[in-house]
PDB file of N, CA and C in Angstrom:
ATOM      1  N   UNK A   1     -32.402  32.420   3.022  1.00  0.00           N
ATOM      2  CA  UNK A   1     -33.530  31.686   3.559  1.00  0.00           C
ATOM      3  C   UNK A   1     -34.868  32.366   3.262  1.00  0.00           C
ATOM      4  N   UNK A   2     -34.457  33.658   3.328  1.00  0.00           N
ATOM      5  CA  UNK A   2     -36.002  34.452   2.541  1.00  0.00           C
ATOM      6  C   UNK A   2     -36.890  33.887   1.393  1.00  0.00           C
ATOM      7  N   UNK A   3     -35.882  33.651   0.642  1.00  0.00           N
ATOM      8  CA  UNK A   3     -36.244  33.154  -0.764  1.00  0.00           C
ATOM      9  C   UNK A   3     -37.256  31.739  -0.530  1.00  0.00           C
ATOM     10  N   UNK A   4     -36.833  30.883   0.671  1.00  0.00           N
ATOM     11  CA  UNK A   4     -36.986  29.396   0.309  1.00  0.00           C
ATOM     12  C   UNK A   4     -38.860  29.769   0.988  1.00  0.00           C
ATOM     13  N   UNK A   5     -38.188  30.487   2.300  1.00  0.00           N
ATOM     14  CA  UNK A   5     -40.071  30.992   2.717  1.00  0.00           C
ATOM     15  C   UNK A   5     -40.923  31.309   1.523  1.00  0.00           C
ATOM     16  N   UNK A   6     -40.785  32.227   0.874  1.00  0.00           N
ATOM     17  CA  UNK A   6     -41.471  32.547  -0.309  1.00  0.00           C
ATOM     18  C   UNK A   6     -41.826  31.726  -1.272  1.00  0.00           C
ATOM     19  N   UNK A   7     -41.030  31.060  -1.543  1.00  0.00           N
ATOM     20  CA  UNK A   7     -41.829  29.992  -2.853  1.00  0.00           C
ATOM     21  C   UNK A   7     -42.176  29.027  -1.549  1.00  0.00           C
ATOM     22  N   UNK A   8     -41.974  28.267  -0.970  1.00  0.00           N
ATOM     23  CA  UNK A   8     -43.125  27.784   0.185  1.00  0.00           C
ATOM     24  C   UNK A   8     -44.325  28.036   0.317  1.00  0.00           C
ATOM     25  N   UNK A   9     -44.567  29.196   0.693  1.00  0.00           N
ATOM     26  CA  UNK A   9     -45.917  30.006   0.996  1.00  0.00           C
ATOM     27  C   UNK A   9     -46.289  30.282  -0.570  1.00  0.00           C
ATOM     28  N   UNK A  10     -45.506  30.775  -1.637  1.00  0.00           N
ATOM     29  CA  UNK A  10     -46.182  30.561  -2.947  1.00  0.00           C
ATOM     30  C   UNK A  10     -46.712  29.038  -3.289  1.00  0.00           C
ATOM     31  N   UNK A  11     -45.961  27.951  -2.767  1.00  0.00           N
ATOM     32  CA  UNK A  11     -46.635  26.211  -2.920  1.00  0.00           C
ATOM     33  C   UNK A  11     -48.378  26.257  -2.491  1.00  0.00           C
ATOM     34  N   UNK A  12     -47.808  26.795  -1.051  1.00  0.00           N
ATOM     35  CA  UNK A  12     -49.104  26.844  -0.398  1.00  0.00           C
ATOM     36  C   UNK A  12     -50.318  27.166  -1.282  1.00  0.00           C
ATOM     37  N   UNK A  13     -50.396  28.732  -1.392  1.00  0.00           N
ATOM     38  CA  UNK A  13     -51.389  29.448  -1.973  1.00  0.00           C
ATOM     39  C   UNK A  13     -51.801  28.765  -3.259  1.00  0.00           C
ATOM     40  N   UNK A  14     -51.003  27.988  -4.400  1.00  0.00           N
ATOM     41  CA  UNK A  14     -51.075  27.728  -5.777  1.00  0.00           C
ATOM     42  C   UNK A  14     -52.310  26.718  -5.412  1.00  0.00           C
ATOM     43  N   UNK A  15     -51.952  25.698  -4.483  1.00  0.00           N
ATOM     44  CA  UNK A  15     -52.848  24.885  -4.507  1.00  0.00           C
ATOM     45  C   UNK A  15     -54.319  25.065  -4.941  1.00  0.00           C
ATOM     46  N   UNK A  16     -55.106  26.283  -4.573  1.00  0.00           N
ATOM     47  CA  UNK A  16     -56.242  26.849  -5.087  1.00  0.00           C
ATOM     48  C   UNK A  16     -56.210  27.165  -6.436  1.00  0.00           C
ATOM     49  N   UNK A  17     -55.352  27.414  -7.160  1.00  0.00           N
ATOM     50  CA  UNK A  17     -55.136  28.094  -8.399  1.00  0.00           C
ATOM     51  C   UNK A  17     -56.363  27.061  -9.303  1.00  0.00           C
ATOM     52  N   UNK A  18     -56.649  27.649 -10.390  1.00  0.00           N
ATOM     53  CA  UNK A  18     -57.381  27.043 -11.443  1.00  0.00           C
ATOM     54  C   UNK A  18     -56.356  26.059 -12.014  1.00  0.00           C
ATOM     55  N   UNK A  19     -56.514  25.243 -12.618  1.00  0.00           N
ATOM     56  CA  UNK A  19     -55.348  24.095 -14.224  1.00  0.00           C
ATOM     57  C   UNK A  19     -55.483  25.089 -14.955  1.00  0.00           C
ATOM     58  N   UNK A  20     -54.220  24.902 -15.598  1.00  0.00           N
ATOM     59  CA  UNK A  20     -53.913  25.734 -16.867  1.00  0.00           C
ATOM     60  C   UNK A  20     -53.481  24.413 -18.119  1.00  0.00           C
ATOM     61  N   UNK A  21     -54.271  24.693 -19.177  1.00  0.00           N
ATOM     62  CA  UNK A  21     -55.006  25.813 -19.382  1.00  0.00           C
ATOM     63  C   UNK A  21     -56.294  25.876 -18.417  1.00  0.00           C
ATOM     64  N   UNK A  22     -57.120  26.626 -18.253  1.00  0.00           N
ATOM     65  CA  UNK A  22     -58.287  26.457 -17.986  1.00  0.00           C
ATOM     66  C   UNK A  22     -59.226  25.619 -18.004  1.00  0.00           C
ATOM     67  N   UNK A  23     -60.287  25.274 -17.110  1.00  0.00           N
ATOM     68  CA  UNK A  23     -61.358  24.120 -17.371  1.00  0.00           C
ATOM     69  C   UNK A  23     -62.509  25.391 -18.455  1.00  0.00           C
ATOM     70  N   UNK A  24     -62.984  26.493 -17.916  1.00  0.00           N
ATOM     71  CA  UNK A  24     -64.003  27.539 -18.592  1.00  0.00           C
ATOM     72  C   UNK A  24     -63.763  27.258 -19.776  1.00  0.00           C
ATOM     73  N   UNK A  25     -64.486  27.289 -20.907  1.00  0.00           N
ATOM     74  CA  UNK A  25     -64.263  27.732 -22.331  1.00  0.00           C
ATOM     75  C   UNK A  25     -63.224  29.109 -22.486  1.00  0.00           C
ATOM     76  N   UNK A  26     -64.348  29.919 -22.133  1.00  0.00           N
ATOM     77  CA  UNK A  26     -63.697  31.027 -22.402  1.00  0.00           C
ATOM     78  C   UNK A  26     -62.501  31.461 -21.972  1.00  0.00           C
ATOM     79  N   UNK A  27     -62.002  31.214 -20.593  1.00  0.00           N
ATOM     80  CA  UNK A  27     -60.794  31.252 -20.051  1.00  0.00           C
ATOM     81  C   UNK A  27     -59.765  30.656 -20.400  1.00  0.00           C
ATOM     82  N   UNK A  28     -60.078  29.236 -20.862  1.00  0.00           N
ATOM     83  CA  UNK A  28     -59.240  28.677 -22.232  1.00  0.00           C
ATOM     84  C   UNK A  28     -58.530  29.262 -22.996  1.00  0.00           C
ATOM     85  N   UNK A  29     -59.858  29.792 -23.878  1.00  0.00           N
ATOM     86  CA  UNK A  29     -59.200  30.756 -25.067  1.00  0.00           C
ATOM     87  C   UNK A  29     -58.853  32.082 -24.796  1.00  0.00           C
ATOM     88  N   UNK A  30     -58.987  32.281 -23.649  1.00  0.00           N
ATOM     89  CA  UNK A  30     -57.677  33.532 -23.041  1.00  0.00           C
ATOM     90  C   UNK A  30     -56.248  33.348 -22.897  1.00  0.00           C
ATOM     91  N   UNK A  31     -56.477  31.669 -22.429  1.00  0.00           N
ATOM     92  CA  UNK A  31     -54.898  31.080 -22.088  1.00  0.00           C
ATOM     93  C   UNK A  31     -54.018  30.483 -23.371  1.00  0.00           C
ATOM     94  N   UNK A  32     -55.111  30.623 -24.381  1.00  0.00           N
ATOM     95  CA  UNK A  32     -54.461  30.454 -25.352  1.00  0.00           C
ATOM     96  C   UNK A  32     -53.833  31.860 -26.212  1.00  0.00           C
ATOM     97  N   UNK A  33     -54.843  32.679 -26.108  1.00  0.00           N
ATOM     98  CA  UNK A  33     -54.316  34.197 -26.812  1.00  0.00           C
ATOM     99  C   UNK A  33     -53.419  34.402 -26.415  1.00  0.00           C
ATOM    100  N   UNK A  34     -52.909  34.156 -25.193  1.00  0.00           N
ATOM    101  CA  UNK A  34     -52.057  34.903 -24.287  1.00  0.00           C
ATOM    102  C   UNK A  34     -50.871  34.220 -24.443  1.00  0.00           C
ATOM    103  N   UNK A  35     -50.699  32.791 -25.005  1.00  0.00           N
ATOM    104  CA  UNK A  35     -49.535  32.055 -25.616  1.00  0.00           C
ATOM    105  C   UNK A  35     -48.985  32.957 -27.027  1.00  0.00           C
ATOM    106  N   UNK A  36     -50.034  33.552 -27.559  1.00  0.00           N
ATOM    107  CA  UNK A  36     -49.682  34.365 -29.003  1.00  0.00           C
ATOM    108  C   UNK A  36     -49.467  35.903 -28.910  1.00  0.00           C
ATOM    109  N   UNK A  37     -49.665  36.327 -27.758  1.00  0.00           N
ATOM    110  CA  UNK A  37     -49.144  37.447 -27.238  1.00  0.00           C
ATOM    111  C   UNK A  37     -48.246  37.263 -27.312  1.00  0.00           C
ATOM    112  N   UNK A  38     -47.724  36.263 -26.127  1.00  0.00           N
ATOM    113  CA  UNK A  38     -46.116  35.949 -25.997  1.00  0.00           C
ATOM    114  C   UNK A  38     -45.177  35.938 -26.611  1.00  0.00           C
ATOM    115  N   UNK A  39     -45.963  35.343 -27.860  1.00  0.00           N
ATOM    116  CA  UNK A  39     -45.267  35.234 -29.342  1.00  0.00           C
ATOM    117  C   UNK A  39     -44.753  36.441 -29.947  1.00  0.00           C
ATOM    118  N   UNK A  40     -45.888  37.141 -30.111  1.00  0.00           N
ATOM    119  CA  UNK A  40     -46.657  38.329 -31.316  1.00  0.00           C
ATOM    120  C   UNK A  40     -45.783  39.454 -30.801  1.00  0.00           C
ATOM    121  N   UNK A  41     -45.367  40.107 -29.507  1.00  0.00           N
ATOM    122  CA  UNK A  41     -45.159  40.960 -28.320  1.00  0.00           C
ATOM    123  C   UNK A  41     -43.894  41.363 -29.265  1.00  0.00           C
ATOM    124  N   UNK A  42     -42.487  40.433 -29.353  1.00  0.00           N
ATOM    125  CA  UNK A  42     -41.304  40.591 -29.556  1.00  0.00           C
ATOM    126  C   UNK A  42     -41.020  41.258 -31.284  1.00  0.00           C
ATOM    127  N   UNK A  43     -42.446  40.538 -31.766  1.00  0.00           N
ATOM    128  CA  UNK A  43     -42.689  40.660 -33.416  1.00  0.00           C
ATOM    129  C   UNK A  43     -42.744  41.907 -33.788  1.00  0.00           C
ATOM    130  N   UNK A  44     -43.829  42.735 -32.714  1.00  0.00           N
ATOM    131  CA  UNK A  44     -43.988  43.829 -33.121  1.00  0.00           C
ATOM    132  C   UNK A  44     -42.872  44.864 -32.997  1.00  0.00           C
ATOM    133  N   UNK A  45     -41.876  44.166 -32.753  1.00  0.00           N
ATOM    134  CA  UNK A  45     -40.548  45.346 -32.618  1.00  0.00           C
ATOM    135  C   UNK A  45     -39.948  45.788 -33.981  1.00  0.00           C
ATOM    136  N   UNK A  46     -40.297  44.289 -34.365  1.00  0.00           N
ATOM    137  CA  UNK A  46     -39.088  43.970 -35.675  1.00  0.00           C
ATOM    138  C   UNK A  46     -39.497  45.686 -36.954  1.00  0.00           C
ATOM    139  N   UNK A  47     -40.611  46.157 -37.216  1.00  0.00           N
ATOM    140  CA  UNK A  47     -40.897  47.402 -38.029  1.00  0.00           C
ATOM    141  C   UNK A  47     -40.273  48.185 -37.179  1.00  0.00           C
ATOM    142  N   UNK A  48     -39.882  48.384 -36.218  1.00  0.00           N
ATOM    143  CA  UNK A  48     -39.306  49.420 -35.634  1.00  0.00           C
ATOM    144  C   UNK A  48     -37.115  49.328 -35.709  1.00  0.00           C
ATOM    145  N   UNK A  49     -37.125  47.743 -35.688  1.00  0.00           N
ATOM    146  CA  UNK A  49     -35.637  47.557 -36.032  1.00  0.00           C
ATOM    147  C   UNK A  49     -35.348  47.547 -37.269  1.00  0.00           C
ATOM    148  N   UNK A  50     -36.030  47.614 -37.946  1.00  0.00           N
ATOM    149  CA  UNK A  50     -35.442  47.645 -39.387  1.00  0.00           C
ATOM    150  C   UNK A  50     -35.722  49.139 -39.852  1.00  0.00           C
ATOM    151  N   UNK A  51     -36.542  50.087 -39.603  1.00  0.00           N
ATOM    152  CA  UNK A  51     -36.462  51.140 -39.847  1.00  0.00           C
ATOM    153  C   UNK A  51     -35.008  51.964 -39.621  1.00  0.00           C
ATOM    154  N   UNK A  52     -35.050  51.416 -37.669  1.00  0.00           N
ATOM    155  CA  UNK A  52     -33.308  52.176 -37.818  1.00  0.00           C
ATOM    156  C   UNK A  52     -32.282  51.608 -38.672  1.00  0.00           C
ATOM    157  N   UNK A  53     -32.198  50.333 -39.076  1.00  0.00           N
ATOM    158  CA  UNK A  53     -31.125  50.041 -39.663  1.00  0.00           C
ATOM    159  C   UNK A  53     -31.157  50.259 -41.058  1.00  0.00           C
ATOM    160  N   UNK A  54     -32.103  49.960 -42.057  1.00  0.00           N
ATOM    161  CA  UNK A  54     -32.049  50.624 -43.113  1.00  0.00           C
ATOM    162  C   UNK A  54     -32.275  51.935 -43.452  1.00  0.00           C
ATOM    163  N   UNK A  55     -32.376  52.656 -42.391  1.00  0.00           N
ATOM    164  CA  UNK A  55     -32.230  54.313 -42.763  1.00  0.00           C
ATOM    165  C   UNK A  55     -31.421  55.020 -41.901  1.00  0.00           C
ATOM    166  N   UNK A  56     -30.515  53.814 -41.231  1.00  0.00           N
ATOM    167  CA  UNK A  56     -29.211  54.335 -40.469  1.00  0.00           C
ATOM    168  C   UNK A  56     -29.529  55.388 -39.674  1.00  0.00           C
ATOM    169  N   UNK A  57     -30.493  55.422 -38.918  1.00  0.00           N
ATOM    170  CA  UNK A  57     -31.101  56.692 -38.606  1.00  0.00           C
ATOM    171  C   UNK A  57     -31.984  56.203 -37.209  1.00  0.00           C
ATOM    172  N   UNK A  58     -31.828  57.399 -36.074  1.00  0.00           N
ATOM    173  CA  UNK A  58     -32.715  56.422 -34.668  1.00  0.00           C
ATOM    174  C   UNK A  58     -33.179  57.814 -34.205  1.00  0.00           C
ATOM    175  N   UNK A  59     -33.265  58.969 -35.231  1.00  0.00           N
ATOM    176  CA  UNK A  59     -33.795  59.987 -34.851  1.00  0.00           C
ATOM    177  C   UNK A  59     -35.365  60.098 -34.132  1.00  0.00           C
ATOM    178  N   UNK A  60     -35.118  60.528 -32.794  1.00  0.00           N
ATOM    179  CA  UNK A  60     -36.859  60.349 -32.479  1.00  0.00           C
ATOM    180  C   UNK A  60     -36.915  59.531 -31.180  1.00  0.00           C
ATOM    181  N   UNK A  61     -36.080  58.511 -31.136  1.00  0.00           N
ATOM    182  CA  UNK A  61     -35.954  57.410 -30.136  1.00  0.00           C
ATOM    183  C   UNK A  61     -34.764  57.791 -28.878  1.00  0.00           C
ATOM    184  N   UNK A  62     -35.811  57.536 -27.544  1.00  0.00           N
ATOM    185  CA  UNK A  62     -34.893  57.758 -26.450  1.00  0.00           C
ATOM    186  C   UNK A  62     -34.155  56.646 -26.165  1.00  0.00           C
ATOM    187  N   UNK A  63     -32.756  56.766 -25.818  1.00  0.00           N
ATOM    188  CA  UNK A  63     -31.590  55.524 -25.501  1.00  0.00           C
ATOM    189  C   UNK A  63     -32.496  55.057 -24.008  1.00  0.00           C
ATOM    190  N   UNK A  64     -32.465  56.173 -23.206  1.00  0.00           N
ATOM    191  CA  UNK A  64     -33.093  55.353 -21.769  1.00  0.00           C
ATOM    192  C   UNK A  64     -34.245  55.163 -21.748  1.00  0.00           C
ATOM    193  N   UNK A  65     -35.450  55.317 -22.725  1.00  0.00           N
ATOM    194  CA  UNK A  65     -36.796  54.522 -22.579  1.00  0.00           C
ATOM    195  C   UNK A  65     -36.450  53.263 -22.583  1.00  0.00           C
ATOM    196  N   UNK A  66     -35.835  53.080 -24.047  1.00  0.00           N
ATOM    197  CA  UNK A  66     -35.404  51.755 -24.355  1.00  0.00           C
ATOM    198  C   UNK A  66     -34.659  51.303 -23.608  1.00  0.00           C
ATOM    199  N   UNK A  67     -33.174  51.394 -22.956  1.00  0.00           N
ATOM    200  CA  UNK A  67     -32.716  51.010 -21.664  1.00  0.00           C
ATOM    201  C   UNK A  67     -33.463  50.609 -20.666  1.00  0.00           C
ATOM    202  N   UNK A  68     -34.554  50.974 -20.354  1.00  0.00           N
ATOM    203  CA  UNK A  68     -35.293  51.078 -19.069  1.00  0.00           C
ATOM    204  C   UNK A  68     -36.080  49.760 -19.883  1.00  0.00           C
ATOM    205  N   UNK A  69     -36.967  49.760 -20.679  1.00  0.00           N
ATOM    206  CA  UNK A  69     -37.626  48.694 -21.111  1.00  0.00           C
ATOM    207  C   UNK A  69     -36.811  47.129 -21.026  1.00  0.00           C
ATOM    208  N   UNK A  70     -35.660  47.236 -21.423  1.00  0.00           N
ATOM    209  CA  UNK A  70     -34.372  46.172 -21.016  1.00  0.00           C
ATOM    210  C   UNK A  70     -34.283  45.682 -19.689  1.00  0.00           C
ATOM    211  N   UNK A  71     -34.489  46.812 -19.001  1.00  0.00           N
ATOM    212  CA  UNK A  71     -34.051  46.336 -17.553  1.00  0.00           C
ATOM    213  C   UNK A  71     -35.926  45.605 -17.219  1.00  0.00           C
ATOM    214  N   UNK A  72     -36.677  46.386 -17.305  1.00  0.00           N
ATOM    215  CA  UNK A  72     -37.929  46.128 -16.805  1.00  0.00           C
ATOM    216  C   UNK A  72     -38.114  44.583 -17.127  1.00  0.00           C
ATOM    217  N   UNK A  73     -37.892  44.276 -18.921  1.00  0.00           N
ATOM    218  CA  UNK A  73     -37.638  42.546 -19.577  1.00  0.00           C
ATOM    219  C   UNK A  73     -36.831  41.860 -18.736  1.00  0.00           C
ATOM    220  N   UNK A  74     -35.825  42.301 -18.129  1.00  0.00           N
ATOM    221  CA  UNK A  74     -34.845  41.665 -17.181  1.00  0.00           C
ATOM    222  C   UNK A  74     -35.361  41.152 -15.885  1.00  0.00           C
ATOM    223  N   UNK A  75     -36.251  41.846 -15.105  1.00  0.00           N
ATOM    224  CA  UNK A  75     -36.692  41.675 -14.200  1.00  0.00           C
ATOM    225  C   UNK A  75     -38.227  40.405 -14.486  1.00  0.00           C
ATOM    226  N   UNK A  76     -38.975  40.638 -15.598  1.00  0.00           N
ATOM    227  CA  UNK A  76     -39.675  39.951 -15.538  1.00  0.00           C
ATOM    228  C   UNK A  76     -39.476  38.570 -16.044  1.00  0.00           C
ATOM    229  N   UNK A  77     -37.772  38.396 -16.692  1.00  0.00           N
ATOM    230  CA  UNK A  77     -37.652  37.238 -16.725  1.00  0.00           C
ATOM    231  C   UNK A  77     -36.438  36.864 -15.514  1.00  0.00           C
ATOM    232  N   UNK A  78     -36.381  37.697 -14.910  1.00  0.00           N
ATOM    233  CA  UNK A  78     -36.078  36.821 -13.451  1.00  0.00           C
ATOM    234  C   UNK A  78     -37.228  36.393 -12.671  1.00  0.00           C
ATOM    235  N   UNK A  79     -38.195  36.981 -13.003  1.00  0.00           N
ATOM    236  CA  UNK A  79     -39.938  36.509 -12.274  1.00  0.00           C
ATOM    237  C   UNK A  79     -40.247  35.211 -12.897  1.00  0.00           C
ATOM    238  N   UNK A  80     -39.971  35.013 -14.058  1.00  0.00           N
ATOM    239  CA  UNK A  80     -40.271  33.873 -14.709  1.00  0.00           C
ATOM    240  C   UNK A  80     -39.346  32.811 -14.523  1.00  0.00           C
ATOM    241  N   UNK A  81     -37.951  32.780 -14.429  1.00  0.00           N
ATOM    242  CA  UNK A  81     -36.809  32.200 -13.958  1.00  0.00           C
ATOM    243  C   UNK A  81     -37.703  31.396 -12.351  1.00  0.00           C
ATOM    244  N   UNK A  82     -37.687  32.264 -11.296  1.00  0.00           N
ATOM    245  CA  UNK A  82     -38.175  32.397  -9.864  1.00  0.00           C
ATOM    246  C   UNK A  82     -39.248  31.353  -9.924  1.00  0.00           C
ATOM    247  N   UNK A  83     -40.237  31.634 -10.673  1.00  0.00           N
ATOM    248  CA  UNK A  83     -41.413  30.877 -10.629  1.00  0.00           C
ATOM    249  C   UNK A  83     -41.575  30.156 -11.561  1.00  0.00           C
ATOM    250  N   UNK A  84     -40.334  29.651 -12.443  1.00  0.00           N
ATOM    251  CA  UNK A  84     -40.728  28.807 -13.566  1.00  0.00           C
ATOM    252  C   UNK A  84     -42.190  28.645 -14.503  1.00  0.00           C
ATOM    253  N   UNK A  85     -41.950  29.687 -14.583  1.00  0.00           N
ATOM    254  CA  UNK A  85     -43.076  30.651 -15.826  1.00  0.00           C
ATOM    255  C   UNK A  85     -42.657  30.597 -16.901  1.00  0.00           C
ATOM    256  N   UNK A  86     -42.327  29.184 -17.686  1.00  0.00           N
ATOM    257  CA  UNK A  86     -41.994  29.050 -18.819  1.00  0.00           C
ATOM    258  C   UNK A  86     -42.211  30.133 -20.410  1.00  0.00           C
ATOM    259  N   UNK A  87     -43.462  31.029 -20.062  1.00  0.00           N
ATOM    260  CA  UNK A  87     -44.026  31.305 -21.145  1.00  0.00           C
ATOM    261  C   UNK A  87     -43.553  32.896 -20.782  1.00  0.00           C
ATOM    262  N   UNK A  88     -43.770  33.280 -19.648  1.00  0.00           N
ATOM    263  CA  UNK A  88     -42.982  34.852 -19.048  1.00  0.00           C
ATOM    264  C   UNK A  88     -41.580  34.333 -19.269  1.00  0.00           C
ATOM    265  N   UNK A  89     -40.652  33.695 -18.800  1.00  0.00           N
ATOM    266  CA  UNK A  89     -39.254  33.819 -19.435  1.00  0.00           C
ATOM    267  C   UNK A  89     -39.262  33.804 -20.927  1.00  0.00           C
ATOM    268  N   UNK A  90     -39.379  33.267 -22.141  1.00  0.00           N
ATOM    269  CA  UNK A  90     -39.307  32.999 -23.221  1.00  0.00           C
ATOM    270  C   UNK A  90     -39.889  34.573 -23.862  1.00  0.00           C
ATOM    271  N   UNK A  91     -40.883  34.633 -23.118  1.00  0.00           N
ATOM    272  CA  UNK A  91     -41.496  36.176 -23.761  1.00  0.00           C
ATOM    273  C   UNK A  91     -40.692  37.398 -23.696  1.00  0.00           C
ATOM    274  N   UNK A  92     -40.256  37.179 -22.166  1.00  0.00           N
ATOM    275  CA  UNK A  92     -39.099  38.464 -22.253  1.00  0.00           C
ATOM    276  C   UNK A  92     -37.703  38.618 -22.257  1.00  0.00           C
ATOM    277  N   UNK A  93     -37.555  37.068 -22.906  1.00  0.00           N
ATOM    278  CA  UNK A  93     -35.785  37.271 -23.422  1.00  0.00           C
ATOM    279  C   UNK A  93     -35.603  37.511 -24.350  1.00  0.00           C
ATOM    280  N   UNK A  94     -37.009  37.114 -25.151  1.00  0.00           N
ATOM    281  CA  UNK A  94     -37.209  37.508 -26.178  1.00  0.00           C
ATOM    282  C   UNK A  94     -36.916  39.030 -26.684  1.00  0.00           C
ATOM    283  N   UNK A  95     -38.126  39.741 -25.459  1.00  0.00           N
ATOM    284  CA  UNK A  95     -38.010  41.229 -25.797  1.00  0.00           C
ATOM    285  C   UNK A  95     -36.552  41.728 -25.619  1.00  0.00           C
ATOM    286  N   UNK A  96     -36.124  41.376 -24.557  1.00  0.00           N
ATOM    287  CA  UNK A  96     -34.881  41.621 -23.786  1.00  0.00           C
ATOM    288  C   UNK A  96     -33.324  41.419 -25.269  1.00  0.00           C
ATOM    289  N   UNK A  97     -33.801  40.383 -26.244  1.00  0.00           N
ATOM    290  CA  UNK A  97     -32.573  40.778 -27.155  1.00  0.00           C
ATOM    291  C   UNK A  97     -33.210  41.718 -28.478  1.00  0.00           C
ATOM    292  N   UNK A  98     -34.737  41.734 -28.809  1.00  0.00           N
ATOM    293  CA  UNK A  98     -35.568  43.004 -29.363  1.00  0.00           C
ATOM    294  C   UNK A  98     -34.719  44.303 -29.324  1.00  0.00           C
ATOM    295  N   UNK A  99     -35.416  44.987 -27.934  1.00  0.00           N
ATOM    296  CA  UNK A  99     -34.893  45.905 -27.366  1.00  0.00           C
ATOM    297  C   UNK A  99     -33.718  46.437 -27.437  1.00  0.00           C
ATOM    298  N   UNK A 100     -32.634  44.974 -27.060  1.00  0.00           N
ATOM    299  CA  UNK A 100     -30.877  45.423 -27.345  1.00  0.00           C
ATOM    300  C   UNK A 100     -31.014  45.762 -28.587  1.00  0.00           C
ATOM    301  N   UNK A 101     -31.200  45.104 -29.438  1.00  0.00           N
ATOM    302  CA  UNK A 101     -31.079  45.701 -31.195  1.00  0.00           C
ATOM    303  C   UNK A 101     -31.302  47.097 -31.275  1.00  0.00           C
ATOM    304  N   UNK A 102     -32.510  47.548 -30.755  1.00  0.00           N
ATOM    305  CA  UNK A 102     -33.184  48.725 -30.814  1.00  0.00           C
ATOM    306  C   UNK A 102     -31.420  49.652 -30.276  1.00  0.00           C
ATOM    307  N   UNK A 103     -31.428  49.306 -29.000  1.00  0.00           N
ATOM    308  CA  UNK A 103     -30.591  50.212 -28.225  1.00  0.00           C
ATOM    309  C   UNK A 103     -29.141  50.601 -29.147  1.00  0.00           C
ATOM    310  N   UNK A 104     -28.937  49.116 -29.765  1.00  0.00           N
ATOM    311  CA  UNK A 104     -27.766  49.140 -30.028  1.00  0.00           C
ATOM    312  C   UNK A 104     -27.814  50.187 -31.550  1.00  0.00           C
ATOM    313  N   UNK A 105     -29.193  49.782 -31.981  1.00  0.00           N
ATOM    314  CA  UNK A 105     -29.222  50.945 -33.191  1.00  0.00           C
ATOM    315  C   UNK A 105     -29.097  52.683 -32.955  1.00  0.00           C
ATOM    316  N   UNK A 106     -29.858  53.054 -31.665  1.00  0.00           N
ATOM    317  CA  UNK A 106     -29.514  54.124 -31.119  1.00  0.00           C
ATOM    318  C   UNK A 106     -28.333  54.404 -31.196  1.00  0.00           C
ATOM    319  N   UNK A 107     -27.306  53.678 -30.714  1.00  0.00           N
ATOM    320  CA  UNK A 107     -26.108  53.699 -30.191  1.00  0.00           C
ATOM    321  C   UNK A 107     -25.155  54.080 -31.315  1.00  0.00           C
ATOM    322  N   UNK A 108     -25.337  53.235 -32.497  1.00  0.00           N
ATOM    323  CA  UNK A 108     -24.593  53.331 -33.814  1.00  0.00           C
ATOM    324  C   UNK A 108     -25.129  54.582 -34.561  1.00  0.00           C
ATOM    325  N   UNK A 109     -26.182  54.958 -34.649  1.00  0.00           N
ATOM    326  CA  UNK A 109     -27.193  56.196 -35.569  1.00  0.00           C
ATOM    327  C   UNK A 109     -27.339  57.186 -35.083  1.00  0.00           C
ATOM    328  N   UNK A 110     -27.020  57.622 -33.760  1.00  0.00           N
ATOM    329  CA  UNK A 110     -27.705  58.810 -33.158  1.00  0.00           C
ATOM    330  C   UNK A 110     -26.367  59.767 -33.375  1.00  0.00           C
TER     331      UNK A 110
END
């Protein structure tokens, strides 16, 4: 029943919220960058996964940073799940199978 209070009182509060995207110009084109973040975020892994795999090699890289970054993606797409944050889930399941690659390269190379 905790849960149902909470997004309740989250109904409540939204009502004030701005439209998304934005009415501002500029806040607009924040809400738009921030769609290509979303994007861009998972991209920037990919030079880092292909390094370990074509040089079979993960020398340098901690297993539990990266673990921990997994779990942290995990949590923020249960935030996005919770609040149907279409653009926070997609962003960090994204990272969330990124990351596994990463880990799993650790795992095989180290």
């Amino acid at each position: 029943m905790l849960g149902f209070h909470h997004l309740r009182k989250r109904a409540r509060i939204m009502k004030g919220l701005e439209p998304f995207p934005a009415v501002g110009i500029w806040k607009r084109y924040f809400d738009y960058l921030m769609y290509g973040v979303g994007i861009f975020a998972p991209i920037v892994l990919l030079p880092q996964i292909l390094e370990i795999y074509t040089t079979k090699n993960s020398a340098g890289l901690s297993l539990l940073t990266w673990s921990l970054f997994i779990l942290l993606n995990i949590l923020w797409t249960i935030y996005g799940l919770l609040h149907k944050d279409i653009h926070i889930l997609f962003a960090n399941a994204f990272m969330i199978l990124f990351n596994s690659v990463v880990v799993v390269g650790i795992l095989l190379y180290s």
